[in-house]
PDB file of N, CA and C in Angstrom:
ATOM      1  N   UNK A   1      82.901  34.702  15.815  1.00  0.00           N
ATOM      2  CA  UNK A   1      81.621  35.023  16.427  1.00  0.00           C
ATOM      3  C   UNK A   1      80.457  34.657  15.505  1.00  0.00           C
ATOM      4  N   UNK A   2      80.773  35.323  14.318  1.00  0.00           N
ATOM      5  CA  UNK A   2      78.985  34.721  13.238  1.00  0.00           C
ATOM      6  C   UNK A   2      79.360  33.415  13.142  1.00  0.00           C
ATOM      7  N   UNK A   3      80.466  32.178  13.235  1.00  0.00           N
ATOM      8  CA  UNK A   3      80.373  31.087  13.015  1.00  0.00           C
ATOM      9  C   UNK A   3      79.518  30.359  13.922  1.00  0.00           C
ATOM     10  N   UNK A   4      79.689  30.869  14.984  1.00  0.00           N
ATOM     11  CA  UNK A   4      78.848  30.524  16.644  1.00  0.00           C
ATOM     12  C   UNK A   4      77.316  30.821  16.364  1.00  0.00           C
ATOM     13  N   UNK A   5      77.057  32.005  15.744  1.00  0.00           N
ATOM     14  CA  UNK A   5      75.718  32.563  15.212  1.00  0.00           C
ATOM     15  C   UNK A   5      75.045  31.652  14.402  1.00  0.00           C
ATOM     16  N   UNK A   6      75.732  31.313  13.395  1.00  0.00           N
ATOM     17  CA  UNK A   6      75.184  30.648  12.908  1.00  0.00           C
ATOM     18  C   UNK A   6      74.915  29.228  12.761  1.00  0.00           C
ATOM     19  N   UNK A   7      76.038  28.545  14.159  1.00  0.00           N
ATOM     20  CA  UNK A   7      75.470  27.113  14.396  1.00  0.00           C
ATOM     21  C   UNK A   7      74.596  27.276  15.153  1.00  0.00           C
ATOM     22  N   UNK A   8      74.283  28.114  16.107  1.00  0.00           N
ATOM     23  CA  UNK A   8      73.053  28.024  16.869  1.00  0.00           C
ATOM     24  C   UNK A   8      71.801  28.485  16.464  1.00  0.00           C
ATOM     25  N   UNK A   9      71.885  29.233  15.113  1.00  0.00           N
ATOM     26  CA  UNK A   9      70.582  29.493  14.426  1.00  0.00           C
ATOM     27  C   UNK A   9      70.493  28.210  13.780  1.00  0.00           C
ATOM     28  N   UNK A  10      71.440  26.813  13.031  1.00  0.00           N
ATOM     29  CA  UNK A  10      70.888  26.310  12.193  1.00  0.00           C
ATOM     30  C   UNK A  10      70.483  25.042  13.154  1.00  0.00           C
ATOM     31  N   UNK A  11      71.370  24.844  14.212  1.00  0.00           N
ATOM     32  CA  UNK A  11      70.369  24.118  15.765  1.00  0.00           C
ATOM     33  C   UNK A  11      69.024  24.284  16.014  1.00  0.00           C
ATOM     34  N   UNK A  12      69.235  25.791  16.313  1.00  0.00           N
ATOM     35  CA  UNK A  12      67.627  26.073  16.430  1.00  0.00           C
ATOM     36  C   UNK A  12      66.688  25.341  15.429  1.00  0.00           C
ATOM     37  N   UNK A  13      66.898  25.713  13.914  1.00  0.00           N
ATOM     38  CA  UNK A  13      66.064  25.539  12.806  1.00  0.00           C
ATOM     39  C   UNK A  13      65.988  24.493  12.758  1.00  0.00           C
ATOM     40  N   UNK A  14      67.125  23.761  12.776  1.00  0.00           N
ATOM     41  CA  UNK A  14      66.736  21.857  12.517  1.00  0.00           C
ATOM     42  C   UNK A  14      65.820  20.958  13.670  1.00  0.00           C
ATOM     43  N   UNK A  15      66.297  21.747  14.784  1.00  0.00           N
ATOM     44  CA  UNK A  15      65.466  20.897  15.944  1.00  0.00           C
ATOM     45  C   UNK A  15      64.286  21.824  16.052  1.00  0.00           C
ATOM     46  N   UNK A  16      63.699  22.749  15.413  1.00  0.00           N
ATOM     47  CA  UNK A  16      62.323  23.449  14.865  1.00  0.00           C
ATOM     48  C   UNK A  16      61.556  22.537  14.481  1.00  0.00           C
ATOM     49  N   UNK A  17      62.527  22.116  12.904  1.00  0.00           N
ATOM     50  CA  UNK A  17      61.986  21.033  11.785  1.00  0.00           C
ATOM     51  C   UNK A  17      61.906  19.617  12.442  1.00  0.00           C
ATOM     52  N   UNK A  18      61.830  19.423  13.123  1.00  0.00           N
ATOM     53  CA  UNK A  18      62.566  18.228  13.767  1.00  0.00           C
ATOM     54  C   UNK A  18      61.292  18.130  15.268  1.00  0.00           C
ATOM     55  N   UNK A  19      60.397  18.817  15.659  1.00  0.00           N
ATOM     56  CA  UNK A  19      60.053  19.158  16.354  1.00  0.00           C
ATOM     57  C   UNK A  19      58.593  19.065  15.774  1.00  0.00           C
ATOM     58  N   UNK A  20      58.492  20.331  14.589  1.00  0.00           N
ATOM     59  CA  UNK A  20      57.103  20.247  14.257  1.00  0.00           C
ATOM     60  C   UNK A  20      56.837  18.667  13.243  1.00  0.00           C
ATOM     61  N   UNK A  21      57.332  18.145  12.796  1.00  0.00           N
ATOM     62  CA  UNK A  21      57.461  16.809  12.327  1.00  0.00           C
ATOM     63  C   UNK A  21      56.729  16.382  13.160  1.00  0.00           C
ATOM     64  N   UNK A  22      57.774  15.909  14.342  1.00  0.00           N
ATOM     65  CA  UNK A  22      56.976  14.840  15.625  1.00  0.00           C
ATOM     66  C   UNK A  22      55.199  15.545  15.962  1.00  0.00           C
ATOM     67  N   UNK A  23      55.073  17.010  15.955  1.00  0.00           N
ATOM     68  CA  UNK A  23      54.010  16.812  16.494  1.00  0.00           C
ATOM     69  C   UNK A  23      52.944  16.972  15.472  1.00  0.00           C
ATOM     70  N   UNK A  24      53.294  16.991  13.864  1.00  0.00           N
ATOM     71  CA  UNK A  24      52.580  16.701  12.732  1.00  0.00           C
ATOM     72  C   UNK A  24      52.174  14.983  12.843  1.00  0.00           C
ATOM     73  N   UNK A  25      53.148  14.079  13.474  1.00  0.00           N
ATOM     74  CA  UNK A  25      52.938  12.783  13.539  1.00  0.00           C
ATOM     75  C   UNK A  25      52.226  12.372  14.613  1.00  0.00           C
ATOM     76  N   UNK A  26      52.454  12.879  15.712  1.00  0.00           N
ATOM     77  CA  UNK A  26      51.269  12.798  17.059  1.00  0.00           C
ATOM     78  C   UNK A  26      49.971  12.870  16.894  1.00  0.00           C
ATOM     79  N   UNK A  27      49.458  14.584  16.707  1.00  0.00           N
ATOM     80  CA  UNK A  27      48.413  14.460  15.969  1.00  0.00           C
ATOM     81  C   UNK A  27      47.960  13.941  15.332  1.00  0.00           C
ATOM     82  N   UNK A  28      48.475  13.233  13.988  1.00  0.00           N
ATOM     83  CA  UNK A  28      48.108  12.415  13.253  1.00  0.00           C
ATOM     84  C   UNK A  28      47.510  11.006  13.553  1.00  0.00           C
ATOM     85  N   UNK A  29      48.462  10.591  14.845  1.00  0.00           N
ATOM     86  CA  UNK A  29      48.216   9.417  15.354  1.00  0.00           C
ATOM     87  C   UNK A  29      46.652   9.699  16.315  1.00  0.00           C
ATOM     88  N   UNK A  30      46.580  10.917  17.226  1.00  0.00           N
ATOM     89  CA  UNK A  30      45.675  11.166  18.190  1.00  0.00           C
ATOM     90  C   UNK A  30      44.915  11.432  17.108  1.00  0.00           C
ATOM     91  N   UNK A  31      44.473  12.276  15.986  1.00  0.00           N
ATOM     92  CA  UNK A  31      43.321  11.914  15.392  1.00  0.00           C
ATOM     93  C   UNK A  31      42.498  10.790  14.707  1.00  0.00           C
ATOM     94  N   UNK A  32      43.419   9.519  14.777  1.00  0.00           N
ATOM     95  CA  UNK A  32      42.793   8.225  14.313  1.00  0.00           C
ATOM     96  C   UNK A  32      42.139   8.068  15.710  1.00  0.00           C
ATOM     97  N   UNK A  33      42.468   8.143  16.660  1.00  0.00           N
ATOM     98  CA  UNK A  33      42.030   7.693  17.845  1.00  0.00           C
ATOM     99  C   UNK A  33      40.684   8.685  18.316  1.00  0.00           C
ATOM    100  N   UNK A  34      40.503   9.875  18.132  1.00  0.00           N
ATOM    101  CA  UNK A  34      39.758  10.901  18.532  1.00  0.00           C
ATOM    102  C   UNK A  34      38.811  10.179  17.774  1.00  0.00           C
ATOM    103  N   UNK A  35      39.021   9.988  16.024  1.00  0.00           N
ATOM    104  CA  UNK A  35      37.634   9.212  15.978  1.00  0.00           C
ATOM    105  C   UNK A  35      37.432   8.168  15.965  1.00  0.00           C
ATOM    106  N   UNK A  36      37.345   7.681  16.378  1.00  0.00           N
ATOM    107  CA  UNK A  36      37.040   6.518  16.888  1.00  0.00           C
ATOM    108  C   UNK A  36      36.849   6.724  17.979  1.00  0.00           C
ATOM    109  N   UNK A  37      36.488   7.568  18.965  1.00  0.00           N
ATOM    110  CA  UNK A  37      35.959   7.556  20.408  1.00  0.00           C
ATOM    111  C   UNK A  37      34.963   8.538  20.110  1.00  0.00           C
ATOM    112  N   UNK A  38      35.103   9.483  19.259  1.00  0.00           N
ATOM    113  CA  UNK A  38      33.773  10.230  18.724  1.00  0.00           C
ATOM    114  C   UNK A  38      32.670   9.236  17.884  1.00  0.00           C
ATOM    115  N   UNK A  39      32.905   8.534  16.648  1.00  0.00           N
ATOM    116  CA  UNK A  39      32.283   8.132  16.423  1.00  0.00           C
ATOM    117  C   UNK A  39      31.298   6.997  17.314  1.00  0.00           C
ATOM    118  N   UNK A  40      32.008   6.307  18.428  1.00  0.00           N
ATOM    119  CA  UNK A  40      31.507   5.267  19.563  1.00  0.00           C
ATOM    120  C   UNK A  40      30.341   6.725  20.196  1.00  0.00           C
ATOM    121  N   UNK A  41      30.631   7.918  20.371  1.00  0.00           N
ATOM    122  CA  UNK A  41      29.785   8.370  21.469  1.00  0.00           C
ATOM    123  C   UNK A  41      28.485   8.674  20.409  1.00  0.00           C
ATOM    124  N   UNK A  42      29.197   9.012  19.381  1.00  0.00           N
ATOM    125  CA  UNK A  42      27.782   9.473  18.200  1.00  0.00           C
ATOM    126  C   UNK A  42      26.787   8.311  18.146  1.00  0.00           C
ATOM    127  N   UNK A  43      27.222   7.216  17.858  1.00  0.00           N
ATOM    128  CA  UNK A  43      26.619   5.904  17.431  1.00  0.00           C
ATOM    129  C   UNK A  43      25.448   5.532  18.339  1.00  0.00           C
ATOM    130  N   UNK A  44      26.046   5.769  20.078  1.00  0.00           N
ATOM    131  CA  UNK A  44      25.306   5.296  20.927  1.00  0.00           C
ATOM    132  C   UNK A  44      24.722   6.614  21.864  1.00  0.00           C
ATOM    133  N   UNK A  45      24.657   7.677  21.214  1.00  0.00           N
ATOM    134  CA  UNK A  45      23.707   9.274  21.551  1.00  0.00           C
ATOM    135  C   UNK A  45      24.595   9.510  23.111  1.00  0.00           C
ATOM    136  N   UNK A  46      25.670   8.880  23.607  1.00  0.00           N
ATOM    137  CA  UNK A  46      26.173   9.674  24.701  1.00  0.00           C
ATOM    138  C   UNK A  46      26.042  10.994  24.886  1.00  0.00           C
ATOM    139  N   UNK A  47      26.417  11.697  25.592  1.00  0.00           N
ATOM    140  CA  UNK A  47      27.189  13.214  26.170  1.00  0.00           C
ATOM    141  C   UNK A  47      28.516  12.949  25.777  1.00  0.00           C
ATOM    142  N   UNK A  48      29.011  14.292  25.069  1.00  0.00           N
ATOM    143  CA  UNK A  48      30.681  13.658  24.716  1.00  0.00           C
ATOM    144  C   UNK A  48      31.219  14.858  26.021  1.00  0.00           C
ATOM    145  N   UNK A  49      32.652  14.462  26.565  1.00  0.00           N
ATOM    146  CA  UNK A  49      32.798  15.375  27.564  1.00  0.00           C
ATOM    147  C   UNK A  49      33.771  16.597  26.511  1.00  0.00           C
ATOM    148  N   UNK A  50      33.801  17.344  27.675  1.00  0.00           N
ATOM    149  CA  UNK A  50      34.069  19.422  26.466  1.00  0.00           C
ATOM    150  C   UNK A  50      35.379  18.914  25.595  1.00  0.00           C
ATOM    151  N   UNK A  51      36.423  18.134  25.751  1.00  0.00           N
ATOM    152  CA  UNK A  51      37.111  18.892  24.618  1.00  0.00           C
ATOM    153  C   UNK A  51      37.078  17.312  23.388  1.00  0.00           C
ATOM    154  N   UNK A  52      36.232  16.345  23.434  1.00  0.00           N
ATOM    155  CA  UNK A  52      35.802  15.943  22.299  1.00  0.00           C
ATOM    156  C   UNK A  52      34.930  16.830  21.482  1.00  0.00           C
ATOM    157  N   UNK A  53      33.380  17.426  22.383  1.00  0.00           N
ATOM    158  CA  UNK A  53      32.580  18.536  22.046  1.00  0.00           C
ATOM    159  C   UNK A  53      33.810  19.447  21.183  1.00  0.00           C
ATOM    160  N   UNK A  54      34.702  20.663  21.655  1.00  0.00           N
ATOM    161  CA  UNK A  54      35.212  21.274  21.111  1.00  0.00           C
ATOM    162  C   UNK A  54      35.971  20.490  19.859  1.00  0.00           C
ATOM    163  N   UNK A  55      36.588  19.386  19.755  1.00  0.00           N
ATOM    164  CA  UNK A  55      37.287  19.033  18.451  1.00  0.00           C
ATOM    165  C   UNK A  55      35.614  18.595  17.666  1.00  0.00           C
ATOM    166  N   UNK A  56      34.671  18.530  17.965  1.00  0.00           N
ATOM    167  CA  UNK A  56      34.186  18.029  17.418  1.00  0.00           C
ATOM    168  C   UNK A  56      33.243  19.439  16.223  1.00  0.00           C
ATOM    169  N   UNK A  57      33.094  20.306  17.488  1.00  0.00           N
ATOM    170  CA  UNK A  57      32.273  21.501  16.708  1.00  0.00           C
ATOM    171  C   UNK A  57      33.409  22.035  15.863  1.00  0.00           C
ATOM    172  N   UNK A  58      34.688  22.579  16.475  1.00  0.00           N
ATOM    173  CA  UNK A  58      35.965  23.391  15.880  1.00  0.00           C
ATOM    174  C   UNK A  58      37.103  22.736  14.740  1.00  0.00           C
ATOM    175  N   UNK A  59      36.147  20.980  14.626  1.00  0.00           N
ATOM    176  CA  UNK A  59      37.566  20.613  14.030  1.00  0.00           C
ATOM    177  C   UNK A  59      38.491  20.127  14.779  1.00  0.00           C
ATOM    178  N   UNK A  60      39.580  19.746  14.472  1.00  0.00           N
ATOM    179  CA  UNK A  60      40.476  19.215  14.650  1.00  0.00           C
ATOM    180  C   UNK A  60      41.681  19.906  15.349  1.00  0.00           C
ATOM    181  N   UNK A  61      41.745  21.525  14.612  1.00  0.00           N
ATOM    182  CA  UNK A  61      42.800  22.031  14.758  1.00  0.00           C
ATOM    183  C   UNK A  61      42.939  22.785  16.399  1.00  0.00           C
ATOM    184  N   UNK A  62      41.865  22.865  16.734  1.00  0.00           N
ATOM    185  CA  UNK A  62      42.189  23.415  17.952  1.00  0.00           C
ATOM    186  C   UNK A  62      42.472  22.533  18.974  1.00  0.00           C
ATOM    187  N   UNK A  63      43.152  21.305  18.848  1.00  0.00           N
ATOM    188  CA  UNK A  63      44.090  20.847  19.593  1.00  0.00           C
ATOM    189  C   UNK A  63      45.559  21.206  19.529  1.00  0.00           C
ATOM    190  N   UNK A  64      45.819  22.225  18.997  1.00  0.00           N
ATOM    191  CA  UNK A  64      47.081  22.593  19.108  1.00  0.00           C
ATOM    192  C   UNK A  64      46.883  23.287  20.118  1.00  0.00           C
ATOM    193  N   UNK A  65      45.517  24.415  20.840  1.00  0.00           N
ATOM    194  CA  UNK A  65      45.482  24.989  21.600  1.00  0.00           C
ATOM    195  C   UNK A  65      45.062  24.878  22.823  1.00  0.00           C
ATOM    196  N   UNK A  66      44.410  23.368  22.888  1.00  0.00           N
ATOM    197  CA  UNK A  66      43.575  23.581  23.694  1.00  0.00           C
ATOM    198  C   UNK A  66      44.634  22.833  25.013  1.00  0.00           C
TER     199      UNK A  66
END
């Protein structure tokens, strides 16, 4: 029984690690891109629509939530 326990806790944990990776690398990728569509709206005084506005006032990080 704990052998069972504990392959499915170390499943869990690896595809955790394995998980927040990919979306440490997503982000990473969507924030090269965020600016660069922020900086285009800054440059030329657009309206940015709400959730550039929000990454833009909050940072970055509240795209995990939004």
């Amino acid at each position: 029984m704990s052998f069972y326990l504990m392959l499915i806790g170390s499943v869990l944990v690896f595809s955790g690690i394995g998980f927040f990776i990919f979306i440490m690398l997503y982000f990473g990728v969507t924030k090269k891109k965020y600016e660069t569509i922020v900086s285009g709206y800054l440059s030329r005084a657009l309206p940015m629509p709400d959730v550039y506005t929000v990454f833009y006032h909050g940072g970055f990080s509240p795209a995990f939530y939004w």
